[in-house]
C-alpha atoms as a PDB file:
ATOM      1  CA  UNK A   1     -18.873   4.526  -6.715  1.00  0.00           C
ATOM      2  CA  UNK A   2     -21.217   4.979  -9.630  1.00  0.00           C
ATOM      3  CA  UNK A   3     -22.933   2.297 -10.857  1.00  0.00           C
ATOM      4  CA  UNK A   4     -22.760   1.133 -14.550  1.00  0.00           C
ATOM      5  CA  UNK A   5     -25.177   2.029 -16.531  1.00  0.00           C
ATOM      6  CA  UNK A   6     -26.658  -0.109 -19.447  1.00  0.00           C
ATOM      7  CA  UNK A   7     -27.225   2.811 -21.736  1.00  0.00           C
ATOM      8  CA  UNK A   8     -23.389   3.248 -21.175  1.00  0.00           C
ATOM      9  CA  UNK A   9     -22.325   0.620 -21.933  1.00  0.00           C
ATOM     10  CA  UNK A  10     -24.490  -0.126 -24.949  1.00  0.00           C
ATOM     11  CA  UNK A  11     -23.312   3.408 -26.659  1.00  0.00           C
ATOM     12  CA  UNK A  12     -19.906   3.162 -25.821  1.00  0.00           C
ATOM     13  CA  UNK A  13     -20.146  -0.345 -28.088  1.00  0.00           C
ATOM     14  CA  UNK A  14     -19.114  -2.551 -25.186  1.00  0.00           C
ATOM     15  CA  UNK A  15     -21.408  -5.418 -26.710  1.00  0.00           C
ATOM     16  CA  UNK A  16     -19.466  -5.663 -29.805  1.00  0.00           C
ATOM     17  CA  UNK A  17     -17.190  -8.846 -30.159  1.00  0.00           C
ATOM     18  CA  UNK A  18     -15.201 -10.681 -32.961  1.00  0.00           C
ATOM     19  CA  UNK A  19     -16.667 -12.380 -36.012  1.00  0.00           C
ATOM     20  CA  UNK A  20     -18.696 -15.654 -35.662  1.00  0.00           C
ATOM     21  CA  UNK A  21     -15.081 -17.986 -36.816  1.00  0.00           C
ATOM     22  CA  UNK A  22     -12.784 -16.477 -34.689  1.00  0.00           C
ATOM     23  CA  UNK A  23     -14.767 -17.217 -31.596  1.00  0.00           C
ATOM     24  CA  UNK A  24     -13.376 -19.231 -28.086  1.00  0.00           C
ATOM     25  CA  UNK A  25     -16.082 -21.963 -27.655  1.00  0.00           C
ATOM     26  CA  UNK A  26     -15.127 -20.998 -23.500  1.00  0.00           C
ATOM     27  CA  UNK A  27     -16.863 -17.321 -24.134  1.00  0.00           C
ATOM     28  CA  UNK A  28     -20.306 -18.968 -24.678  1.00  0.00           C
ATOM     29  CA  UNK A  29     -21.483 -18.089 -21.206  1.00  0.00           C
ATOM     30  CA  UNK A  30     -21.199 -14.369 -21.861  1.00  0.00           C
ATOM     31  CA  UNK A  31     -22.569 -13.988 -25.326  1.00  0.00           C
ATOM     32  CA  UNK A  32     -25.918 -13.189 -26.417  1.00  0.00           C
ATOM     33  CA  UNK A  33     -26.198 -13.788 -29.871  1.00  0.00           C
ATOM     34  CA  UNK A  34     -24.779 -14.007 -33.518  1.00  0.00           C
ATOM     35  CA  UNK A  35     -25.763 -10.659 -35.904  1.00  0.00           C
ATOM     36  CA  UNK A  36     -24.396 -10.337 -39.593  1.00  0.00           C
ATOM     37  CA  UNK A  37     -21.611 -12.823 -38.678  1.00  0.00           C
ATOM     38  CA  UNK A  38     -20.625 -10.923 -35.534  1.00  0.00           C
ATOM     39  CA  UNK A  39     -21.031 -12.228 -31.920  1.00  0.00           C
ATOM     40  CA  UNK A  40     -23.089  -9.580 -29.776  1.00  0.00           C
ATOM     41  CA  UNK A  41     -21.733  -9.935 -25.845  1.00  0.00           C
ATOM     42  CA  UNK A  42     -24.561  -9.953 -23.226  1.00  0.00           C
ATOM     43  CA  UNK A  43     -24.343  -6.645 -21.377  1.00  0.00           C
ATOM     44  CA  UNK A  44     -25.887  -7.724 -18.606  1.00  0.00           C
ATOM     45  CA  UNK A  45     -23.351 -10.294 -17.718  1.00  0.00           C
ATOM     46  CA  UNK A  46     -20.833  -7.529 -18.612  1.00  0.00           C
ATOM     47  CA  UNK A  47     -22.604  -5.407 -16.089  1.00  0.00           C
ATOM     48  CA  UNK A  48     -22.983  -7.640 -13.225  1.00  0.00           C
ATOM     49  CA  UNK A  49     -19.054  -8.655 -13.789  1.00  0.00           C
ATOM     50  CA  UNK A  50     -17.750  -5.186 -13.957  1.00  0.00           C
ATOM     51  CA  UNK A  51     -19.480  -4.245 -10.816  1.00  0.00           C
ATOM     52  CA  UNK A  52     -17.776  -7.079  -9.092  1.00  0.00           C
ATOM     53  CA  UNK A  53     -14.692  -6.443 -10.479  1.00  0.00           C
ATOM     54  CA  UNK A  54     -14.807  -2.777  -9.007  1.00  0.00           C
ATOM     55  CA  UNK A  55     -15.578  -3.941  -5.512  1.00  0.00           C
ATOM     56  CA  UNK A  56     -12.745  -5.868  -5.565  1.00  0.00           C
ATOM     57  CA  UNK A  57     -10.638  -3.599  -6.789  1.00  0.00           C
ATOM     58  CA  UNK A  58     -11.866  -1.441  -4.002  1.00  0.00           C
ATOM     59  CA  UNK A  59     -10.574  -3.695  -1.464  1.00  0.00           C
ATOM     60  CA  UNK A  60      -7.365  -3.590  -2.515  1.00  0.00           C
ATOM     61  CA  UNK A  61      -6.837  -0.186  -2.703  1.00  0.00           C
ATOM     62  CA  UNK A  62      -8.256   0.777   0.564  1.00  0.00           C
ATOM     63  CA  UNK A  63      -5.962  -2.148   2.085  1.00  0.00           C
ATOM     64  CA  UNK A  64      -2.894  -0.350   0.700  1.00  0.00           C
ATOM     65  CA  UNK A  65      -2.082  -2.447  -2.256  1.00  0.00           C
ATOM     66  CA  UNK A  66      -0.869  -2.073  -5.641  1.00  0.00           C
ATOM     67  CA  UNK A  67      -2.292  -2.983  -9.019  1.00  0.00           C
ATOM     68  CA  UNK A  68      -0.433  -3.134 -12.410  1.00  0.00           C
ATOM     69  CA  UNK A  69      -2.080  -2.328 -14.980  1.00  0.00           C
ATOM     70  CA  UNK A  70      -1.394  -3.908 -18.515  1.00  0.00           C
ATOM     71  CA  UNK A  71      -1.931  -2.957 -21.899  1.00  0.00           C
ATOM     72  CA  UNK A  72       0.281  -2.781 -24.531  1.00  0.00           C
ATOM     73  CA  UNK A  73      -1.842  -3.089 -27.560  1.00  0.00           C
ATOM     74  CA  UNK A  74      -2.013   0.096 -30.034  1.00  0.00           C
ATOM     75  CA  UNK A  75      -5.559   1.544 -28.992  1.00  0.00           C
ATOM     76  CA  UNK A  76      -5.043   1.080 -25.116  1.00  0.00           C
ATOM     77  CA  UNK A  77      -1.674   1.751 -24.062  1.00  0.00           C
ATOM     78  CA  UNK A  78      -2.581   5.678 -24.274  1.00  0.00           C
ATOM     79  CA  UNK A  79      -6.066   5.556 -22.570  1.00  0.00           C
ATOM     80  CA  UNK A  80      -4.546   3.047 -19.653  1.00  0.00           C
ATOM     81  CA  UNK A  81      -1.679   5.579 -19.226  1.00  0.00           C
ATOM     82  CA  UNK A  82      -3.669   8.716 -19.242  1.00  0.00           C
ATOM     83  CA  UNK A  83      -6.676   7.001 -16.657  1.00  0.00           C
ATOM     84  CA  UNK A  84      -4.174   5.282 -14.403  1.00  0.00           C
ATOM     85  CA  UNK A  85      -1.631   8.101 -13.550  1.00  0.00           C
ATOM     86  CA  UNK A  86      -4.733   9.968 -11.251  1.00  0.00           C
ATOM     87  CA  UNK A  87      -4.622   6.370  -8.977  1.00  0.00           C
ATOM     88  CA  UNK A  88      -0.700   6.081  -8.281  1.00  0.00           C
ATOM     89  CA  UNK A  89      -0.888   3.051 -10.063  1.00  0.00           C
ATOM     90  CA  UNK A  90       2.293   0.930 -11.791  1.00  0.00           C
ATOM     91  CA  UNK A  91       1.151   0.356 -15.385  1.00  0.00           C
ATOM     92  CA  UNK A  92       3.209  -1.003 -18.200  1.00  0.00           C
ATOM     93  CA  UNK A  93       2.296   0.384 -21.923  1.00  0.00           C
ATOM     94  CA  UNK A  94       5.313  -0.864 -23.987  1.00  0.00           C
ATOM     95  CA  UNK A  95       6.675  -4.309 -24.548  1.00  0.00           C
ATOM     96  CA  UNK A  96       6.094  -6.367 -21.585  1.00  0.00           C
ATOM     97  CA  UNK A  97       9.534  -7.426 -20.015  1.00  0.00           C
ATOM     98  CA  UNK A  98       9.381 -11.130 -19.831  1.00  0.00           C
ATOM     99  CA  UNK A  99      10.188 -12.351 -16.463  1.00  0.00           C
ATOM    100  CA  UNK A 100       9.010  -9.165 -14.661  1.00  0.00           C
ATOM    101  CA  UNK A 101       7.340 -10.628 -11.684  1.00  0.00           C
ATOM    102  CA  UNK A 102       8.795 -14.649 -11.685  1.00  0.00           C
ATOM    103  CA  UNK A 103      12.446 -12.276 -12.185  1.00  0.00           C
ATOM    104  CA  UNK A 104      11.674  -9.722  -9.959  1.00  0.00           C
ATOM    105  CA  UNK A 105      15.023  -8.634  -8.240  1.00  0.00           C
ATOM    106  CA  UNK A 106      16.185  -8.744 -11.510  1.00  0.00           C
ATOM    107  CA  UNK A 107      13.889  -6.021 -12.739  1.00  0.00           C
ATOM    108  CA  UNK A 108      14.541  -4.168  -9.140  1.00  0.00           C
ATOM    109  CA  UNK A 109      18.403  -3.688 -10.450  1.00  0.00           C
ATOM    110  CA  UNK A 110      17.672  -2.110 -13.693  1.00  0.00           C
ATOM    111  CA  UNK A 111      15.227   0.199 -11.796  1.00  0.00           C
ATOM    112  CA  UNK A 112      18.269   0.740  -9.356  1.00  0.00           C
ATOM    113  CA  UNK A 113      20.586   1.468 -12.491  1.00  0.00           C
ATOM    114  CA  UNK A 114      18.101   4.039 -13.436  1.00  0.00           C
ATOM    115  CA  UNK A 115      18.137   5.721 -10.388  1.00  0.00           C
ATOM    116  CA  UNK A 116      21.841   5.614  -9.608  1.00  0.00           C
ATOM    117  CA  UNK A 117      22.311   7.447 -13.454  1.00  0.00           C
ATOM    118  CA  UNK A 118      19.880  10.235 -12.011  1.00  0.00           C
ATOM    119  CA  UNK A 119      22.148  10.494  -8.922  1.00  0.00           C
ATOM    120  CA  UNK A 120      25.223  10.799 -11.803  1.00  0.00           C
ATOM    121  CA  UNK A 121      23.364  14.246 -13.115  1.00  0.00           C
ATOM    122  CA  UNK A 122      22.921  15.595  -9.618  1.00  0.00           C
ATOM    123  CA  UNK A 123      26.022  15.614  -8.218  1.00  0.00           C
ATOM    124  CA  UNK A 124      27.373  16.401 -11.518  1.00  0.00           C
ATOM    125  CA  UNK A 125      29.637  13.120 -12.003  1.00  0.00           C
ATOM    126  CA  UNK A 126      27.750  12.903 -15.453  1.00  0.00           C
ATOM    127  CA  UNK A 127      29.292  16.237 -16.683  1.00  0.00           C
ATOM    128  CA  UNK A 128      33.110  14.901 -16.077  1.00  0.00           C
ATOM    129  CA  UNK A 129      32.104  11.752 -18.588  1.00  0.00           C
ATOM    130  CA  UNK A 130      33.446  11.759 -22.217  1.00  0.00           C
ATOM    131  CA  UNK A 131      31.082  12.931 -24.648  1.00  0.00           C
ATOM    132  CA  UNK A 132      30.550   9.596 -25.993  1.00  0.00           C
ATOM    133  CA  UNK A 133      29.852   8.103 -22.409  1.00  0.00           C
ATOM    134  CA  UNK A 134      27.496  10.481 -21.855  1.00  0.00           C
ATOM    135  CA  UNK A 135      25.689   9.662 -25.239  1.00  0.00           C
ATOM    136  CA  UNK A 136      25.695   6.292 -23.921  1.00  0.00           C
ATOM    137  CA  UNK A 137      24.426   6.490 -20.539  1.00  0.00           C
ATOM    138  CA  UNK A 138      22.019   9.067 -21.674  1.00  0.00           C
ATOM    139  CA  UNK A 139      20.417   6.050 -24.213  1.00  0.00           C
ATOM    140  CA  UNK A 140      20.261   3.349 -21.663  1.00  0.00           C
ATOM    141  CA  UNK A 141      18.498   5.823 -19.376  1.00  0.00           C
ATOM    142  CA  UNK A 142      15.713   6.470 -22.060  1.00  0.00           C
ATOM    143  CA  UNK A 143      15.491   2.894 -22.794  1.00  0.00           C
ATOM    144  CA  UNK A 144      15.296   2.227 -19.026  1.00  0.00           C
ATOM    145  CA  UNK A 145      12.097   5.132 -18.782  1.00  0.00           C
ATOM    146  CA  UNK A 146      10.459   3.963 -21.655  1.00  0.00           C
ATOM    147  CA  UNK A 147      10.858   0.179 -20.292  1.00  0.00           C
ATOM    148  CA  UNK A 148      10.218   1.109 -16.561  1.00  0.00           C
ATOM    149  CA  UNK A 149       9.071   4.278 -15.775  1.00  0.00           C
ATOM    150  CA  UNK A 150       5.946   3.421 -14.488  1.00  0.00           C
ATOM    151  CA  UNK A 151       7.079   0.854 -12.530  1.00  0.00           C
ATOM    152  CA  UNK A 152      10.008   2.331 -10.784  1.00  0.00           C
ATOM    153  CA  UNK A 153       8.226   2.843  -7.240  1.00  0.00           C
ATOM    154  CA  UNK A 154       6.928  -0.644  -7.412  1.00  0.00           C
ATOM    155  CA  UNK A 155       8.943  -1.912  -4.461  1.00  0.00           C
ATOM    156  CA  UNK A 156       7.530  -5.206  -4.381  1.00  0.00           C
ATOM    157  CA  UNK A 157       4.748  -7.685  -6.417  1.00  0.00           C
ATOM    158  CA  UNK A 158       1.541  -6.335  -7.336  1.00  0.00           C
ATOM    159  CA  UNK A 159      -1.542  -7.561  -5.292  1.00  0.00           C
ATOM    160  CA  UNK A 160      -3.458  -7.811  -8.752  1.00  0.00           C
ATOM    161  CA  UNK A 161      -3.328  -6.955 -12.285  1.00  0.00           C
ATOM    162  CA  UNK A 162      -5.474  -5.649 -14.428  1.00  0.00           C
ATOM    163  CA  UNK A 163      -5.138  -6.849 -18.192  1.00  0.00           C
ATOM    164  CA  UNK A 164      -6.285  -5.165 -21.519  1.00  0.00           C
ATOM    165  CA  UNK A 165      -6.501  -8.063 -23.836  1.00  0.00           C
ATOM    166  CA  UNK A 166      -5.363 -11.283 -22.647  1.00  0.00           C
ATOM    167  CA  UNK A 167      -4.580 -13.095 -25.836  1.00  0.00           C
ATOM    168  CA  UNK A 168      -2.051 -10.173 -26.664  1.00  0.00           C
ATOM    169  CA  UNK A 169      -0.632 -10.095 -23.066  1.00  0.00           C
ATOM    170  CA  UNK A 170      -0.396 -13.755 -22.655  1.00  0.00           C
ATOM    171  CA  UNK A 171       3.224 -13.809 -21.346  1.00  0.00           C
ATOM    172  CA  UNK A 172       1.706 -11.481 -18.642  1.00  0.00           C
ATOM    173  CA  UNK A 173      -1.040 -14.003 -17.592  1.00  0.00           C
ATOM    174  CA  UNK A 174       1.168 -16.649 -17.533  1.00  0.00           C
ATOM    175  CA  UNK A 175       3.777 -14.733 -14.874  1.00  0.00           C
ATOM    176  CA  UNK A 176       0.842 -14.093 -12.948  1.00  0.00           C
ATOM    177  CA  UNK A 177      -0.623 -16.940 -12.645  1.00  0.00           C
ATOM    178  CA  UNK A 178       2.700 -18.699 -11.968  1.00  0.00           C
ATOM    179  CA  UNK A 179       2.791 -16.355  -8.287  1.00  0.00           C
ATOM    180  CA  UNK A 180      -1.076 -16.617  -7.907  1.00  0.00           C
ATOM    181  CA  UNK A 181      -1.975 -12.975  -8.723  1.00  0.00           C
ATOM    182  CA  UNK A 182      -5.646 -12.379  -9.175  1.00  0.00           C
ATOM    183  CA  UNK A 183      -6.000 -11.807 -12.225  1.00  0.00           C
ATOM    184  CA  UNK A 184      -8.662  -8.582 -13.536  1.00  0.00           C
ATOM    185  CA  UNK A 185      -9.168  -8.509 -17.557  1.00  0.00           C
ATOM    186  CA  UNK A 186     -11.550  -7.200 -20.569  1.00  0.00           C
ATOM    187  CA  UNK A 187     -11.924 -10.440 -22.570  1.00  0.00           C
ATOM    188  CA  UNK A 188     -13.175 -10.350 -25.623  1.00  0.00           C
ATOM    189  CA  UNK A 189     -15.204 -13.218 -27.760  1.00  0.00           C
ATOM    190  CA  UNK A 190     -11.811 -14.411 -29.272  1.00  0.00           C
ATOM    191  CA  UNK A 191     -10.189 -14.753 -26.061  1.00  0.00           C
ATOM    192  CA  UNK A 192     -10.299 -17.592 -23.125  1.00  0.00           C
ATOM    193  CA  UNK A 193     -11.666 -16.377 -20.346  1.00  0.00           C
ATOM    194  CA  UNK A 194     -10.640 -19.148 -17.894  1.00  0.00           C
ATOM    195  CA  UNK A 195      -7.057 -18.078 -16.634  1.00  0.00           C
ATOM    196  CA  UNK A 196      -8.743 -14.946 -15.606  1.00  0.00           C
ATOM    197  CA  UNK A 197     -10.455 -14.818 -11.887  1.00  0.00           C
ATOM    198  CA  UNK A 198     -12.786 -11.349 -12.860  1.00  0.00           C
ATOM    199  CA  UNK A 199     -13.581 -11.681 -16.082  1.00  0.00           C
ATOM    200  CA  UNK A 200     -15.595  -8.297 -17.706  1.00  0.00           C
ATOM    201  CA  UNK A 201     -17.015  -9.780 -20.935  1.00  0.00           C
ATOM    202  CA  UNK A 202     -16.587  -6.683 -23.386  1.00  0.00           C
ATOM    203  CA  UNK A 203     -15.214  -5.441 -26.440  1.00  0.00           C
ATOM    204  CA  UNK A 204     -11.713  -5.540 -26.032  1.00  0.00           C
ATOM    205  CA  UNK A 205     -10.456  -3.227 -29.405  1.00  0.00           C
ATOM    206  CA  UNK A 206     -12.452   0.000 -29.461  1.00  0.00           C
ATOM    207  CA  UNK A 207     -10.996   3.539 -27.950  1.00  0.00           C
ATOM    208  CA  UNK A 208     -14.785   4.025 -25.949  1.00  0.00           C
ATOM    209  CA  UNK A 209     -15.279   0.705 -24.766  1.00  0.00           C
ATOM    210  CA  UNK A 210     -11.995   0.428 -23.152  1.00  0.00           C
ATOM    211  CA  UNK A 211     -12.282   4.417 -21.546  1.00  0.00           C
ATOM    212  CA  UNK A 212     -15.485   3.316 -20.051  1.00  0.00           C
ATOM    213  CA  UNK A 213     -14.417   0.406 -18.249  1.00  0.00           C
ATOM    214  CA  UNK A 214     -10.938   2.374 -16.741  1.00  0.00           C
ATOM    215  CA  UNK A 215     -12.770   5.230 -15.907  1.00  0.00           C
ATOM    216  CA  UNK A 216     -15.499   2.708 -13.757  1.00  0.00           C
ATOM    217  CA  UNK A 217     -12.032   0.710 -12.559  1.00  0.00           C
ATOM    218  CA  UNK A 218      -9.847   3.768 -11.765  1.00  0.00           C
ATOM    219  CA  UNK A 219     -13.133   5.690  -9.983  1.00  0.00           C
ATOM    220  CA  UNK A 220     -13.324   2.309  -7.743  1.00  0.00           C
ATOM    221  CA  UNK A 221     -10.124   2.632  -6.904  1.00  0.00           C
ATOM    222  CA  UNK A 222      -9.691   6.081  -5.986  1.00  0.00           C
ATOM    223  CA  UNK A 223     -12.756   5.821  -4.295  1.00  0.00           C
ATOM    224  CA  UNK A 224     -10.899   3.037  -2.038  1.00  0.00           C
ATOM    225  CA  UNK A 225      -7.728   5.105  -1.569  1.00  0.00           C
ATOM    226  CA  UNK A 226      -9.686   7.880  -0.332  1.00  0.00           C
ATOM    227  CA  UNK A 227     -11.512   5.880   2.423  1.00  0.00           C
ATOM    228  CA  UNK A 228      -8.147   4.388   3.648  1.00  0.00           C
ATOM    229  CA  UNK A 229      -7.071   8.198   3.958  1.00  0.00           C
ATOM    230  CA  UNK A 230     -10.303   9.205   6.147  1.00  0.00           C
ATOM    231  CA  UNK A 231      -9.683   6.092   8.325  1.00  0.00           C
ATOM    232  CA  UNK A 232      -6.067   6.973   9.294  1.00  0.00           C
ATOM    233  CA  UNK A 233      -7.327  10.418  10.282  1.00  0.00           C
ATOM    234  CA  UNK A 234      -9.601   8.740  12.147  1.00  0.00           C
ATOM    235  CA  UNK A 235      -7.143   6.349  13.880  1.00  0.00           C
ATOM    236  CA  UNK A 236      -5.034   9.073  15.405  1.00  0.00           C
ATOM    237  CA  UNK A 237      -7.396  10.855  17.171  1.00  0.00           C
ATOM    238  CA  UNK A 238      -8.440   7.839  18.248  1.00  0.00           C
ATOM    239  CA  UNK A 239      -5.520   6.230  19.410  1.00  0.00           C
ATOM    240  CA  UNK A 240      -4.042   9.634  21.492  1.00  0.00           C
ATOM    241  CA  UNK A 241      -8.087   9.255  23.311  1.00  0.00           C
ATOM    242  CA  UNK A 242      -6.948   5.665  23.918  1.00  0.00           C
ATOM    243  CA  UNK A 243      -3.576   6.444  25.607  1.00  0.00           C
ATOM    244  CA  UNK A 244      -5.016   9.107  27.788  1.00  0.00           C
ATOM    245  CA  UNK A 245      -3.233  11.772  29.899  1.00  0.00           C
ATOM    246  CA  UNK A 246      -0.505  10.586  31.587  1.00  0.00           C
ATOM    247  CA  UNK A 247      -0.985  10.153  35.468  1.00  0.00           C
ATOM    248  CA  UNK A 248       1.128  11.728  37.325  1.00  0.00           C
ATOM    249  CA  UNK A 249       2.825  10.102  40.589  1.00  0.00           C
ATOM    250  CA  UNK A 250       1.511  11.119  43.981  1.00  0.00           C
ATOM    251  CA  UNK A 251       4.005  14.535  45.367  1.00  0.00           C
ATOM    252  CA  UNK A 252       5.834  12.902  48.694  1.00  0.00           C
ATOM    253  CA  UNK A 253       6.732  15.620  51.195  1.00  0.00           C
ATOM    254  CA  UNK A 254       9.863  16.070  52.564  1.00  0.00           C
ATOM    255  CA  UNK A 255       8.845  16.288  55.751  1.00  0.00           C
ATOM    256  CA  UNK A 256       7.541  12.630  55.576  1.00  0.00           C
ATOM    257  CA  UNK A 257      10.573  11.559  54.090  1.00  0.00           C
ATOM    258  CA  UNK A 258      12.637  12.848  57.032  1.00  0.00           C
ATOM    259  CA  UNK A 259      10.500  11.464  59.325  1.00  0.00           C
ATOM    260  CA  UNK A 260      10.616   8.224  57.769  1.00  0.00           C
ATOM    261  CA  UNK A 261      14.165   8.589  58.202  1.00  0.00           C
ATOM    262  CA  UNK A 262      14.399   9.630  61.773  1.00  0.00           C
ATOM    263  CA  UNK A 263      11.988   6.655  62.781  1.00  0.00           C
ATOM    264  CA  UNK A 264      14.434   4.200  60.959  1.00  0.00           C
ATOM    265  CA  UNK A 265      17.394   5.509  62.773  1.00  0.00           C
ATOM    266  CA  UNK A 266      15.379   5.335  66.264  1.00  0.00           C
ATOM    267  CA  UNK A 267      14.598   1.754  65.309  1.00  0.00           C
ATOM    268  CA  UNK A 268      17.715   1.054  64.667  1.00  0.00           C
ATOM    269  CA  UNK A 269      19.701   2.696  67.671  1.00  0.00           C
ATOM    270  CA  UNK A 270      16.983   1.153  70.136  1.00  0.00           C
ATOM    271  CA  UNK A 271      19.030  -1.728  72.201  1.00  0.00           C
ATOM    272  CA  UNK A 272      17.652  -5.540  71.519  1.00  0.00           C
ATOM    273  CA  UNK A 273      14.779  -7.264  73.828  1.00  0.00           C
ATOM    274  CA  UNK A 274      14.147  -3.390  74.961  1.00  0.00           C
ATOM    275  CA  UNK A 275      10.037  -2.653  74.059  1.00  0.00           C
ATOM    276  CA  UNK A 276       9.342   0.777  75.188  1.00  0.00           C
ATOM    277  CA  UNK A 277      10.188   3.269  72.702  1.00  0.00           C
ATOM    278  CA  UNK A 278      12.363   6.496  72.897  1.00  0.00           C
ATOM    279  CA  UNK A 279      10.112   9.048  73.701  1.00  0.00           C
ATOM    280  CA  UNK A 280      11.631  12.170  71.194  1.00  0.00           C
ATOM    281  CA  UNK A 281      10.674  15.098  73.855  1.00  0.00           C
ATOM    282  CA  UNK A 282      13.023  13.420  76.603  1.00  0.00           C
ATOM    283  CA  UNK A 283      15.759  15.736  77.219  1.00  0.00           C
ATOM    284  CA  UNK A 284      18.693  14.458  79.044  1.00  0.00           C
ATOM    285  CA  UNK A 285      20.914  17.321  81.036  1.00  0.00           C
ATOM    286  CA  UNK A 286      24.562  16.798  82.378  1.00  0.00           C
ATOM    287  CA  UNK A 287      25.750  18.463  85.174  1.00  0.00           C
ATOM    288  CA  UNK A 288      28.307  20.819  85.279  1.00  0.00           C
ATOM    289  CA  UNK A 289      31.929  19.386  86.030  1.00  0.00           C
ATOM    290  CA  UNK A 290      32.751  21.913  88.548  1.00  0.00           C
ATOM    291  CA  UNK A 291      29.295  20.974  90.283  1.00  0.00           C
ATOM    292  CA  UNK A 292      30.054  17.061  90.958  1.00  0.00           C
ATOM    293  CA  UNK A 293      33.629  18.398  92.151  1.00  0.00           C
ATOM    294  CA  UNK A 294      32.193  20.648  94.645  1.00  0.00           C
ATOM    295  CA  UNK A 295      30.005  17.484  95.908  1.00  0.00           C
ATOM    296  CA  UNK A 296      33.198  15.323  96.665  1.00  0.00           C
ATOM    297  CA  UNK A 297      34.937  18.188  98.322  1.00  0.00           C
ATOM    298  CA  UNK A 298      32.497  18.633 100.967  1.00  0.00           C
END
């Protein structure tokens, strides 16, 4: 992951905030002074907290996680969109639904709905509909992709979120910090900083400043996916070492099997309170009939 330059950030206009009167008295921390009416954001702080935010962001993405991104404003929504897609990421550009993560399953139907209207023009039940049905379905569906799109393979809540503007997406914040979702967000000096657990003090409204920080956010990321992908190829090798070849069982003879067998039957034909033990090369010879007659005859 690269780290963030200064020179970067200063020509990208990161350090520019809001005028002097339309300033949150909880941004002092991160501001460095007051020019022509304007507040000028420290970029050091905006550094140091974008750096952090990054690592963390890491984390997440190498532990399989997902983050939704948020931005809805005019001068984001297109840059968020366009960084994001690369990651895999959920992202949400238009209106924000209200109740999308405290209303979850009910967000999880209208993505179902979606899909099940897809199925419709596959099998080709869509093409038996009345024209006017069709007109219909075909306008929810739009509404639906424009709505959801991004967030139809989000299967379950997001392990973070990542905020453009947090006075605009306020309903947003609120959801999340309802469920105890860390919070990531560019605040700006009009803005309160305090819902938000990584805060990156930075100008919040310009097409540059915004690019900069996704592309440092969504390199962190990938960078984090990528090492989660090198460490399953790792683990499978490793795991088939583990296991080992299989052992196979020691080859009994059948000749040792028969004589097992023979013994047992000796054992068991052998009279009680005899000791001595059938010798096997005895051989016991009868006499001919005719033989023991001629014997009594004489």
């Amino acid at each position: 992951m690269s780290r963030t330059n200064f020179n970067e950030l200063l020509e990208a206009g990161v350090h520019f905030g809001h005028l002097k009167r339309k300033w949150n008295p909880a941004m002092a921390p991160y501001i460095f002074m007051e020019r022509n009416g304007i507040h000028i954001i420290d970029l050091q702080k905006t550094e140091a907290k974008l750096e952090e935010a990054c690592n963390a962001l890491k984390q997440i993405a190498k532990s399989g996680r997902k983050v939704l991104f948020v931005a809805t404003k005019k001068q984001a929504k297109d840059i968020v969109a366009e960084k994001v897609k690369g990651t895999q990421m959920p992202y949400v550009t238009e209106r924000w639904p209200g109740g999308m993560l405290t209303n979850f399953p009910t967000i999880r139907r209208a993505v179902k709905k979606m899909a099940s209207i897809d199925k419709m023009e596959k099998d080709g039940t869509f093409n038996n509909l009345a024209k006017r049905e069709k007109l219909q379905i075909t306008r929810q569906r739009a509404k639906l992709e424009k709505m959801l799109g991004s967030i139809a393979d989000m299967t379950r809540l997001p392990a973070a979120m990542f905020i453009v503007d947090v006075s605009k997406e306020h309903i947003a914040v609120r959801e999340a910090k309802r469920l105890n979702i860390p919070l990531f967000a560019i605040v700006d000096t009009n803005s309160d900083p305090t819902p938000v657990d990584f805060p990156i003090p930075a100008n919040d409204d310009a097409s540059k400043s915004i690019s900069l920080i996704l592309d440092k956010i969504t390199a962190a990321i990938q960078e984090g996916l990528e090492e989660r992908k090198m460490e399953k190829e790792k683990e499978g090798p490793a795991k088939d070492a583990k296991k080992g070849p299989k052992k196979a069982k020691p080859a009994q003879s059948e000749g040792g099997n028969d004589a097992k067998k023979t013994s047992a039957r000796k054992e068991s034909a052998q009279p009680a309170g005899v000791d001595a033990p059938v010798e096997d090369n005895v051989e016991v010879k009868e006499e001919p009939a005719e033989a023991q007659n001629e014997e009594t005859q004489e």
